[in-house]
N, C-alpha and C. Protein backbone atom coordinates (compact mmCIF):
# COMPACT_ATOMS: atom_id res chain seq x y z
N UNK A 1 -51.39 30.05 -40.86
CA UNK A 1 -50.87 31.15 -40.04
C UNK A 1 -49.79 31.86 -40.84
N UNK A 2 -49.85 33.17 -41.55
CA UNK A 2 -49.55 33.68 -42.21
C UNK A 2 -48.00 34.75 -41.06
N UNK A 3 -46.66 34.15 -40.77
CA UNK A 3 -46.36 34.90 -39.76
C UNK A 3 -45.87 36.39 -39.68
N UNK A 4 -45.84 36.48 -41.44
CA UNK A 4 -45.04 37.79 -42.04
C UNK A 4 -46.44 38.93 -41.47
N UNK A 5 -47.32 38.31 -42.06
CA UNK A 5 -48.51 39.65 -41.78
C UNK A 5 -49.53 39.81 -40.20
N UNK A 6 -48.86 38.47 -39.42
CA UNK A 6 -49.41 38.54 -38.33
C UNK A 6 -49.23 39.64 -36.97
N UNK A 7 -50.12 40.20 -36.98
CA UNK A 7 -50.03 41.74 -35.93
C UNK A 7 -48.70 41.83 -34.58
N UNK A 8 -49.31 40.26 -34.01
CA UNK A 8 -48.71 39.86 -32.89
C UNK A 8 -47.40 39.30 -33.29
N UNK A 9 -46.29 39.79 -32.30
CA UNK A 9 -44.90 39.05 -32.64
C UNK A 9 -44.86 37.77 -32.91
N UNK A 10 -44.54 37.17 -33.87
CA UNK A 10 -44.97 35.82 -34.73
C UNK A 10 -43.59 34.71 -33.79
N UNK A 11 -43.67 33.12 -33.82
CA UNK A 11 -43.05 32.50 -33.82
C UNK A 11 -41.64 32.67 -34.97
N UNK A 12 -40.53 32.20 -34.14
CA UNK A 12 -39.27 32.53 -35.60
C UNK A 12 -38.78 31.41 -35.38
N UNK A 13 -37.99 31.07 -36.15
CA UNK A 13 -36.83 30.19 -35.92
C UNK A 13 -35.80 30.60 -35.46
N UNK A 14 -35.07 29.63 -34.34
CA UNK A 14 -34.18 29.80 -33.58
C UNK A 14 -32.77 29.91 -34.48
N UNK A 15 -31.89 30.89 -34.09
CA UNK A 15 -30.42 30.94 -34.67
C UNK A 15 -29.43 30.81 -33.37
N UNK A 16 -28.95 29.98 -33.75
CA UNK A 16 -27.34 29.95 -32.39
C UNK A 16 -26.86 31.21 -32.40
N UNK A 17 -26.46 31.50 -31.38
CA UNK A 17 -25.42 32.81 -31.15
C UNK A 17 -24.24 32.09 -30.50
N UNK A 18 -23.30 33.23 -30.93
CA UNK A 18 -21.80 33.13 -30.65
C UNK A 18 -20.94 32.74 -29.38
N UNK A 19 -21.83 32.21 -28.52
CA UNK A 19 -20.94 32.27 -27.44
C UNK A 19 -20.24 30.79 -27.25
N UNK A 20 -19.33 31.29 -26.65
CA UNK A 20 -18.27 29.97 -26.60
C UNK A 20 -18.71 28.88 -25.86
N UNK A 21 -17.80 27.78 -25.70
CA UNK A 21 -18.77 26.50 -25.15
C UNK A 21 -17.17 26.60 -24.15
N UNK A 22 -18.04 25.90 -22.59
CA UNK A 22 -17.21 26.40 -21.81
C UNK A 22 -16.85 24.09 -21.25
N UNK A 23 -16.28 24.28 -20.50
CA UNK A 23 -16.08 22.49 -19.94
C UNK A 23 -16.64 22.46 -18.50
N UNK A 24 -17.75 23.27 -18.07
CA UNK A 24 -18.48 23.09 -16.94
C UNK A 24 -19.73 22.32 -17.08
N UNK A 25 -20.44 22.80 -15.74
CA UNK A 25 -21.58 21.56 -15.94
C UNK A 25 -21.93 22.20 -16.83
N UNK A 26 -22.57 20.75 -17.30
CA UNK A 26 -23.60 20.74 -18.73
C UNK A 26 -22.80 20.54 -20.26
N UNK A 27 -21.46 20.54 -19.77
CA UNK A 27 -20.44 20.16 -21.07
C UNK A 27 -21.15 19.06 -21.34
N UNK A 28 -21.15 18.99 -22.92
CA UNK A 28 -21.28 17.24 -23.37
C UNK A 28 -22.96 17.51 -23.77
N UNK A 29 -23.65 18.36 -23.63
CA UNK A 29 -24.90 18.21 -23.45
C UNK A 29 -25.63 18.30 -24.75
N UNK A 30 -26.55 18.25 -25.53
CA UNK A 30 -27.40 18.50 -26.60
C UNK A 30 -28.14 20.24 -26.63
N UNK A 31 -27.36 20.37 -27.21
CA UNK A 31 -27.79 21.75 -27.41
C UNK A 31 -28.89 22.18 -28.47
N UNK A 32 -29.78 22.44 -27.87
CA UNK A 32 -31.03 22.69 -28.84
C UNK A 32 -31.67 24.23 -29.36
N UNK A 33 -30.68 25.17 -29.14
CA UNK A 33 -31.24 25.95 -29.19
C UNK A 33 -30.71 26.85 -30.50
N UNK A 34 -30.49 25.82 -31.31
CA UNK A 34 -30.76 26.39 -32.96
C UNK A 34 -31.46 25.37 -33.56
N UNK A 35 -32.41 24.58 -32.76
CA UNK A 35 -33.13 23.54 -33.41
C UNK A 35 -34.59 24.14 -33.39
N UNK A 36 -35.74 24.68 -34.67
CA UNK A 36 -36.86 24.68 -34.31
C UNK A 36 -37.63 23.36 -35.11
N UNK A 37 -39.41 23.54 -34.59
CA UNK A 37 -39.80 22.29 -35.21
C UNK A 37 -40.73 23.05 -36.23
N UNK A 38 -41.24 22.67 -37.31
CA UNK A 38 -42.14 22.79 -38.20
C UNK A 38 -42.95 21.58 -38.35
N UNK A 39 -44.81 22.07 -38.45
CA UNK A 39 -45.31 21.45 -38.54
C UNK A 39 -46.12 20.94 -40.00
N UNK A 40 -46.52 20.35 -40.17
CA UNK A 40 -47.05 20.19 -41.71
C UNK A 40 -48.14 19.49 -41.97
N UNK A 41 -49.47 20.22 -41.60
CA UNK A 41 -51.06 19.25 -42.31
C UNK A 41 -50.83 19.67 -43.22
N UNK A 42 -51.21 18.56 -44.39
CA UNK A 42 -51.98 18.84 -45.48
C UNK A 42 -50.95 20.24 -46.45
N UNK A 43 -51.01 20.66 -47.07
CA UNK A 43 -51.02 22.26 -47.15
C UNK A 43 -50.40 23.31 -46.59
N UNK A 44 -50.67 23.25 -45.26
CA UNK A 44 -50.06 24.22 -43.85
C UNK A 44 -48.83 23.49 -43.32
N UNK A 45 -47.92 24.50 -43.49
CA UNK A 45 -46.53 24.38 -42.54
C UNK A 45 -46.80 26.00 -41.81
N UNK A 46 -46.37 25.27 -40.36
CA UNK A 46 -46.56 26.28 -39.13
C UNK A 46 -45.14 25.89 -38.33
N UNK A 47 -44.47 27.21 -37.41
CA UNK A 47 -43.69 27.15 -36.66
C UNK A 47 -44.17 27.22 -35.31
N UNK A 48 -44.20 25.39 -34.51
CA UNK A 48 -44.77 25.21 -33.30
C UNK A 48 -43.25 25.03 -32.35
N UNK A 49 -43.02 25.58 -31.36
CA UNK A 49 -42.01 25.14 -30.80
C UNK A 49 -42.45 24.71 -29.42
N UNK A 50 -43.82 23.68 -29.69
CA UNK A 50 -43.69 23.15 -28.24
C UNK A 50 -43.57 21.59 -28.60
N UNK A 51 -43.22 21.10 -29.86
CA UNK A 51 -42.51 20.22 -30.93
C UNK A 51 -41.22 19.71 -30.07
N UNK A 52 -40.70 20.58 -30.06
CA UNK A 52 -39.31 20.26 -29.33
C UNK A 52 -39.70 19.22 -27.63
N UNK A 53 -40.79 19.31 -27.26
CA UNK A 53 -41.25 18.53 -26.05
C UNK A 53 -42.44 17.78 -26.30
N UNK A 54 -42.83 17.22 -27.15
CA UNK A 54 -43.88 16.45 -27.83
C UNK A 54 -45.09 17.25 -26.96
N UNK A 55 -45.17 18.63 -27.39
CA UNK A 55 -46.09 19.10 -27.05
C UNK A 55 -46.94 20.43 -28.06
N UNK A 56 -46.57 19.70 -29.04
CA UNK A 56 -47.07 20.98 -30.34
C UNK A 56 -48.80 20.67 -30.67
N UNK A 57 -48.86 21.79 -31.46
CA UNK A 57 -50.63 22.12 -31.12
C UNK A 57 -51.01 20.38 -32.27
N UNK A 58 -50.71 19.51 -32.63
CA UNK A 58 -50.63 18.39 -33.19
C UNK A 58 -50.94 17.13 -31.86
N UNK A 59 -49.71 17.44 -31.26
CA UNK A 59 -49.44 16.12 -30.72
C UNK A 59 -50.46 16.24 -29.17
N UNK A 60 -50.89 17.75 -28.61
CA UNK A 60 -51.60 17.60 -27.22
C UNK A 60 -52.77 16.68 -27.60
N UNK A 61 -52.73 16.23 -25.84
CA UNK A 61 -53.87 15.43 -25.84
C UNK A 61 -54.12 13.86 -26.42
N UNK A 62 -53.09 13.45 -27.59
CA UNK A 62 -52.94 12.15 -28.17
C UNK A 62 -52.36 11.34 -27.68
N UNK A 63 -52.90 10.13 -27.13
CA UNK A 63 -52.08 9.32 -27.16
C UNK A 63 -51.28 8.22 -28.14
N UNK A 64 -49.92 8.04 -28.24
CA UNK A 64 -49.14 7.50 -29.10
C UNK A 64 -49.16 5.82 -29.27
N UNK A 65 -49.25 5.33 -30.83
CA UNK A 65 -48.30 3.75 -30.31
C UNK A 65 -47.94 3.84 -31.49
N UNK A 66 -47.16 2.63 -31.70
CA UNK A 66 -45.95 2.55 -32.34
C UNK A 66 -46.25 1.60 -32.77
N UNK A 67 -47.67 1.49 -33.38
CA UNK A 67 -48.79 0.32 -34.02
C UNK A 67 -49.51 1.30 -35.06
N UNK A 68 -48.82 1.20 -36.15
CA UNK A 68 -50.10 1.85 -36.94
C UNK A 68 -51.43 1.77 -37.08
N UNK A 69 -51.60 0.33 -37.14
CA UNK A 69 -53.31 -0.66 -37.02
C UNK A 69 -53.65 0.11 -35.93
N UNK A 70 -53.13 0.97 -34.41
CA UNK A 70 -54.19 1.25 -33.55
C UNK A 70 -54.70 2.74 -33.92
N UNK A 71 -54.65 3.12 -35.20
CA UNK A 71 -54.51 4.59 -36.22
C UNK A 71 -55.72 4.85 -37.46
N UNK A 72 -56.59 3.24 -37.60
CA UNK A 72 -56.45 3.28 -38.96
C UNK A 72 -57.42 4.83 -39.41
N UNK A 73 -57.74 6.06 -38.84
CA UNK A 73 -58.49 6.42 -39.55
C UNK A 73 -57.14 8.39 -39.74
N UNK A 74 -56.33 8.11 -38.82
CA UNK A 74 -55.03 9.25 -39.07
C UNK A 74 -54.53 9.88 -40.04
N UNK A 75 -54.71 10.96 -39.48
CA UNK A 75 -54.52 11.93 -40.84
C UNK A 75 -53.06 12.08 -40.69
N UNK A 76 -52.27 12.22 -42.06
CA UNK A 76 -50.83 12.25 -42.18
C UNK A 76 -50.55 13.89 -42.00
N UNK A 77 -49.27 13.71 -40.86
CA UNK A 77 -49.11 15.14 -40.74
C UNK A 77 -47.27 14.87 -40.05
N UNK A 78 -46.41 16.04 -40.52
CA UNK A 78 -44.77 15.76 -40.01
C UNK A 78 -44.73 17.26 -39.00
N UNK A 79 -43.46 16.21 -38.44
CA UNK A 79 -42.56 17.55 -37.85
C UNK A 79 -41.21 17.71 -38.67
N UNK A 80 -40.94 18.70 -38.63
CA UNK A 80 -39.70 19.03 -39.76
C UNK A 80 -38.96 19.92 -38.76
N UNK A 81 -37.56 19.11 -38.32
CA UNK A 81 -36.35 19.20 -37.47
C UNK A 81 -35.66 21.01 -38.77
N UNK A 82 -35.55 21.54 -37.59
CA UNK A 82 -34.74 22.81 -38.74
C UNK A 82 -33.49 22.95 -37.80
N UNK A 83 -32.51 23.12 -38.04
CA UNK A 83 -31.23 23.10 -37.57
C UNK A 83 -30.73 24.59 -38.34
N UNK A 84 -30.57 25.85 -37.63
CA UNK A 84 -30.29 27.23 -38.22
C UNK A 84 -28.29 27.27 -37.80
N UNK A 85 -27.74 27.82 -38.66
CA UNK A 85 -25.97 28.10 -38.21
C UNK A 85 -25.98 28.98 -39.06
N UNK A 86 -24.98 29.74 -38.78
CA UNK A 86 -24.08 30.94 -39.28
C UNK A 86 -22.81 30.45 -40.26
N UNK A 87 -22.78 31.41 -41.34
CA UNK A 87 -21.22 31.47 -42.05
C UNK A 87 -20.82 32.21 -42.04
N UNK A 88 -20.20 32.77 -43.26
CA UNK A 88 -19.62 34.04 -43.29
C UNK A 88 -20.71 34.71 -44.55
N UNK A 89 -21.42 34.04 -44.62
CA UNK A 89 -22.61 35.31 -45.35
C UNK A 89 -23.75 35.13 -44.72
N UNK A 90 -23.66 34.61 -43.35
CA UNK A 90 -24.85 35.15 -42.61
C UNK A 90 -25.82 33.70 -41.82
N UNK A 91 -27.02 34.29 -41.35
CA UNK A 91 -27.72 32.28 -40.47
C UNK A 91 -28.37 32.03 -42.43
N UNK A 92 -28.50 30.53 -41.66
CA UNK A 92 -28.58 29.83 -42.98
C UNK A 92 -29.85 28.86 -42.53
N UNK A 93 -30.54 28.19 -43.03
CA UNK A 93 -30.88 26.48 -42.95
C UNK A 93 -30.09 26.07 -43.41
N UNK A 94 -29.23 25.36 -42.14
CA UNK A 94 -28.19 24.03 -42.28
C UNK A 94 -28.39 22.97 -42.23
N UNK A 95 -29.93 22.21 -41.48
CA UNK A 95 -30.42 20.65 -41.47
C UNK A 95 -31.77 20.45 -41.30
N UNK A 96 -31.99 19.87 -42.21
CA UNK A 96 -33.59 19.59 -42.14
C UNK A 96 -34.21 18.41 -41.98
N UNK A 97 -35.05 18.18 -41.59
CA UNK A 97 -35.49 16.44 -41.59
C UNK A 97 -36.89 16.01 -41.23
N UNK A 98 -37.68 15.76 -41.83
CA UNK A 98 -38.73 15.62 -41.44
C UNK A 98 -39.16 13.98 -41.01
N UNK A 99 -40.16 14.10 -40.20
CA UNK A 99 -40.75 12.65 -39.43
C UNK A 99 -42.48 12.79 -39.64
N UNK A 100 -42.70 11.64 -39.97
CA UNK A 100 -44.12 11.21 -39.93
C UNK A 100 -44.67 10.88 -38.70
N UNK A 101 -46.12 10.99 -38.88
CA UNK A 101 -46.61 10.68 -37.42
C UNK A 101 -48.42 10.65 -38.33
N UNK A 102 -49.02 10.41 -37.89
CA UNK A 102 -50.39 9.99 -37.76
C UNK A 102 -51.22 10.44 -36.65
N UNK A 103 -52.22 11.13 -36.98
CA UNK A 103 -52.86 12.10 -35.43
C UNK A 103 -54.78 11.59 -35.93
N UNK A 104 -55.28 10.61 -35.28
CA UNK A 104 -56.59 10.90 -35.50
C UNK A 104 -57.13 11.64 -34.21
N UNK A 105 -57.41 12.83 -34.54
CA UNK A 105 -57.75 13.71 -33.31
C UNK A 105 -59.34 13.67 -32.39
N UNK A 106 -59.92 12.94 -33.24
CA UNK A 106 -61.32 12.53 -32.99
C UNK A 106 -61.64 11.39 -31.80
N UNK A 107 -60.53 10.38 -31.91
CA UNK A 107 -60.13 8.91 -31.31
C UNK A 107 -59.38 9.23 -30.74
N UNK A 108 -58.69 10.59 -30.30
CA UNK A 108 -57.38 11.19 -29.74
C UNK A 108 -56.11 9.98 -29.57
N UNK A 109 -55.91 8.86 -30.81
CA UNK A 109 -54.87 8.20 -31.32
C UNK A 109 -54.06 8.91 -32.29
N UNK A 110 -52.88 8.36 -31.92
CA UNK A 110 -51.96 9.06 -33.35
C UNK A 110 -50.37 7.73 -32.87
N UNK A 111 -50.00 7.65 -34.06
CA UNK A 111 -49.12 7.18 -34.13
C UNK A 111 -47.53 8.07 -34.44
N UNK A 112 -46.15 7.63 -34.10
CA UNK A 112 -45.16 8.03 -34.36
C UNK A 112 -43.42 6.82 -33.74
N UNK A 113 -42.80 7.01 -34.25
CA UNK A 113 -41.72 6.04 -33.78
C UNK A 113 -40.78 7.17 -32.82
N UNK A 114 -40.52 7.41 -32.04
CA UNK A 114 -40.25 8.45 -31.20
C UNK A 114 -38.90 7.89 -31.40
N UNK A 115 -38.34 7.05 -31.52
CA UNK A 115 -36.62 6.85 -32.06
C UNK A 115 -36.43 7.29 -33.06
N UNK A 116 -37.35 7.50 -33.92
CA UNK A 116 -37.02 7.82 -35.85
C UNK A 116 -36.91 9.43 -35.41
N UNK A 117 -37.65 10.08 -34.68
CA UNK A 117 -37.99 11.42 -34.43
C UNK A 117 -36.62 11.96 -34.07
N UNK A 118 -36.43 11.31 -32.34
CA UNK A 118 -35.21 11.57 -32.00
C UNK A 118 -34.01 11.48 -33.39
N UNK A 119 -33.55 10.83 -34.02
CA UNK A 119 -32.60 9.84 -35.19
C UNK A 119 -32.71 11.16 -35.95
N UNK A 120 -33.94 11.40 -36.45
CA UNK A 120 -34.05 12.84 -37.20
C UNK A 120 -33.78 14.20 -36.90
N UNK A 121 -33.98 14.66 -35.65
CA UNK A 121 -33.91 15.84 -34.94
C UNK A 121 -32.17 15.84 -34.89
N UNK A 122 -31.54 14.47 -34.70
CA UNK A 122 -30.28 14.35 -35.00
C UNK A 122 -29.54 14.85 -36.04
N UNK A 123 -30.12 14.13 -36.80
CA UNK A 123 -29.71 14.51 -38.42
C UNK A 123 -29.44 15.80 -38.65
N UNK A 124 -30.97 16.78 -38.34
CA UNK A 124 -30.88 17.85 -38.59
C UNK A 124 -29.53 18.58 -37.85
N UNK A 125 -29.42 18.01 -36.23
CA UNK A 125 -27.89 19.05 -36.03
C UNK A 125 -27.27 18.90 -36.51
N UNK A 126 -26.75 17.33 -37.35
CA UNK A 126 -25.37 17.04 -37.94
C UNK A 126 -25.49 17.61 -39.38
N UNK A 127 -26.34 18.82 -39.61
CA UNK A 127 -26.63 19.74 -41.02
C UNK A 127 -26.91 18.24 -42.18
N UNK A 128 -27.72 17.03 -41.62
CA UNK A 128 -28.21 16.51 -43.04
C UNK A 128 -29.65 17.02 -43.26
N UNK A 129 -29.65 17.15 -44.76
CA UNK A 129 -31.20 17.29 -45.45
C UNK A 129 -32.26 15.68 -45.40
N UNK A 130 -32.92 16.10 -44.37
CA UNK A 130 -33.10 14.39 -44.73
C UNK A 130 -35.16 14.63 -45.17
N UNK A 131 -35.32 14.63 -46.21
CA UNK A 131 -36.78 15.50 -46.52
C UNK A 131 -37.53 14.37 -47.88
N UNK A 132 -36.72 13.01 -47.68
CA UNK A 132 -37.55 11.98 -48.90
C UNK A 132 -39.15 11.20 -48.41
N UNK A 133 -39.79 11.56 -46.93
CA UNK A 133 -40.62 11.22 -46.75
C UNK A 133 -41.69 12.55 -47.04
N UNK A 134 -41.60 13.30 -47.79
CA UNK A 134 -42.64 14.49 -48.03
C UNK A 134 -42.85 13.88 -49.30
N UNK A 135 -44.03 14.16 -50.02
CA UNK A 135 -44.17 14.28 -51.29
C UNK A 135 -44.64 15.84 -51.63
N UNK A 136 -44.99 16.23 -53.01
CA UNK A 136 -44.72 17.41 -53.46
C UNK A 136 -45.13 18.83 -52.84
N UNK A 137 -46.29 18.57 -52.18
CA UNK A 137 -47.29 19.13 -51.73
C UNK A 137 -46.72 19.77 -50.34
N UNK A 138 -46.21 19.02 -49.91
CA UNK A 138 -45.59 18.90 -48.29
C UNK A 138 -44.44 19.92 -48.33
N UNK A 139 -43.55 19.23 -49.13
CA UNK A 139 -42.18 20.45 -49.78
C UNK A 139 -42.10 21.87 -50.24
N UNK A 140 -43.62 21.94 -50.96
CA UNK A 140 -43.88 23.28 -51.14
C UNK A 140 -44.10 24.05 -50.32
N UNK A 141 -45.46 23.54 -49.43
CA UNK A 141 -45.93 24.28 -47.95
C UNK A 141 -43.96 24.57 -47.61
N UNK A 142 -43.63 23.54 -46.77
CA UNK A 142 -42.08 23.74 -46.23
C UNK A 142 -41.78 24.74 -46.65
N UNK A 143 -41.05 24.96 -48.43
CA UNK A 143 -40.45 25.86 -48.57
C UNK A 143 -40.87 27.16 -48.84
N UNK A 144 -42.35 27.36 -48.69
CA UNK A 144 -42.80 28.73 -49.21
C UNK A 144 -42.74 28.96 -47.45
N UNK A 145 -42.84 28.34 -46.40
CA UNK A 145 -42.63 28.84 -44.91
C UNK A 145 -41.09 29.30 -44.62
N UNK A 146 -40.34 28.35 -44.93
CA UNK A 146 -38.68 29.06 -44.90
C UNK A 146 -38.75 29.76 -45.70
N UNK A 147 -39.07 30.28 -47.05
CA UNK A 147 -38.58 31.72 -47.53
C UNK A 147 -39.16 32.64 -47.04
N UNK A 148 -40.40 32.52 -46.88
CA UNK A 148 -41.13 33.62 -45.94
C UNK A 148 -40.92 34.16 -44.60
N UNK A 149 -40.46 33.39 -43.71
CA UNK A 149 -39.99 33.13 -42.66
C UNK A 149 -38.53 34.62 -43.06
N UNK A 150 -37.49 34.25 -43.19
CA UNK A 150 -36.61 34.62 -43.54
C UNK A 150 -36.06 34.46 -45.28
N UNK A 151 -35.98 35.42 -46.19
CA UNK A 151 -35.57 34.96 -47.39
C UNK A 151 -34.19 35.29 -47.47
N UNK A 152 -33.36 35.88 -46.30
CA UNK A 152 -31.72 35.91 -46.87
C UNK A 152 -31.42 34.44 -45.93
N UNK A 153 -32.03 33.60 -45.23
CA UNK A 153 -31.50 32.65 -44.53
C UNK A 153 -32.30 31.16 -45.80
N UNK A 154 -32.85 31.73 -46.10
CA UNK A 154 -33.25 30.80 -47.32
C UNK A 154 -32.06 30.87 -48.35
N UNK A 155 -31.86 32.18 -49.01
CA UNK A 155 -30.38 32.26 -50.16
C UNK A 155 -29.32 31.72 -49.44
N UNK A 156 -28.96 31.80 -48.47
CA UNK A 156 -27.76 31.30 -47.75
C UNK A 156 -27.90 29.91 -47.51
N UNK A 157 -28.94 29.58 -47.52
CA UNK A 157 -28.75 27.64 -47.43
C UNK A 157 -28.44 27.12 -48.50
N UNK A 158 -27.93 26.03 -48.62
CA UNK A 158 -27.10 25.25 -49.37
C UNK A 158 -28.08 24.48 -50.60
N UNK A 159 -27.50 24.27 -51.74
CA UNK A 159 -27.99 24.14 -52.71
C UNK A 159 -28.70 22.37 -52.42
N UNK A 160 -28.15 22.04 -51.65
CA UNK A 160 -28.97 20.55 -51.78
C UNK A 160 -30.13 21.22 -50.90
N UNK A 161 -30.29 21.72 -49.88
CA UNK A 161 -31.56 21.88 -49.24
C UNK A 161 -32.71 22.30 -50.60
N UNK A 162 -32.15 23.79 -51.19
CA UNK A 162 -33.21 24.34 -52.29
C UNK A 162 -33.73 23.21 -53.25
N UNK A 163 -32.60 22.30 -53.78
CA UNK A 163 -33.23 21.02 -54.58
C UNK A 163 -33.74 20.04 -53.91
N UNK A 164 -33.97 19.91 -52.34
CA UNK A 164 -34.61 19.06 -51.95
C UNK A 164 -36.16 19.48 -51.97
N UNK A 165 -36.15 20.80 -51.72
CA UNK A 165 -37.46 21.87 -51.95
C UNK A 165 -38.04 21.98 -53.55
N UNK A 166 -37.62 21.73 -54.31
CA UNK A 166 -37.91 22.23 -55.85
C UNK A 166 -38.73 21.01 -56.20
């Protein structure tokens, strides 16, 4: 899914806006709305944001365990936690993190540790790069989707993200 040349208003990644945080209900709460998810078969990184509710075009319909053996024929595929913030030269990728999961869509099994997910989606707000379960292939898709996606929020991210990408 190509989103730069797509006709229809494309999926984006979410950026926080400015507004202040107040001490009413809902203080204290997890704020998700500079968190998007990226998906990653093979090759293809796509921006699914029904990820954020274990409901991306991946995960419908599967049921999960937390048994690889009940998987063995799963094709390897991540979600990649993006955490977007502002500086003073503009939104950035501030946290990234990707999670494994296993989807045989045929057997409608797939595997995932839904604590590692959560743990990660974490990461990403607390702006860590956490991207050592991709190998090369995976990283590229990733980063040719964030520059494309946005390329001044790509220059504005931080030099460990770009070398986690290279």
């Amino acid at each position: 899914m190509d989103l730069l040349n797509n006709k229809k208003k494309g999926i984006d990644l979410n950026i926080i806006s400015n507004t202040n945080t107040h001490g009413g209900f809902g203080a204290g709460m997890i704020n998700l709305s500079n968190v998007s998810a990226v998906i990653i078969e093979g090759d293809e990184a796509y921006i699914d944001i029904g990820a954020l509710h274990a409901k991306s075009k991946v995960e419908k319909g599967i049921k999960f365990s937390t048994d690889k053996n009940d998987v063995p024929n799963g094709k390897k595929c991540f979600i990649v936690w993006v955490a977007a913030d502002r500086n003073e030269k503009g939104a950035y990728y501030a946290g990234v993190a990707s999670c494994e999961m296993l989807v045989d869509r045929e057997a409608r099994r797939g595997w995932k540790i839904l604590a590692d997910h959560v743990n990660r989606m974490d990461g990403a707000m607390k702006r860590k790069i956490l991207l050592e379960n991709l190998d090369e292939k995976e990283k590229a898709s990733l980063k040719k989707l964030l520059v494309e996606n946005n390329p001044a929020m790509w220059e504005n991210s931080s030099d460990l993200l770009k070398e986690a990408l290279s």
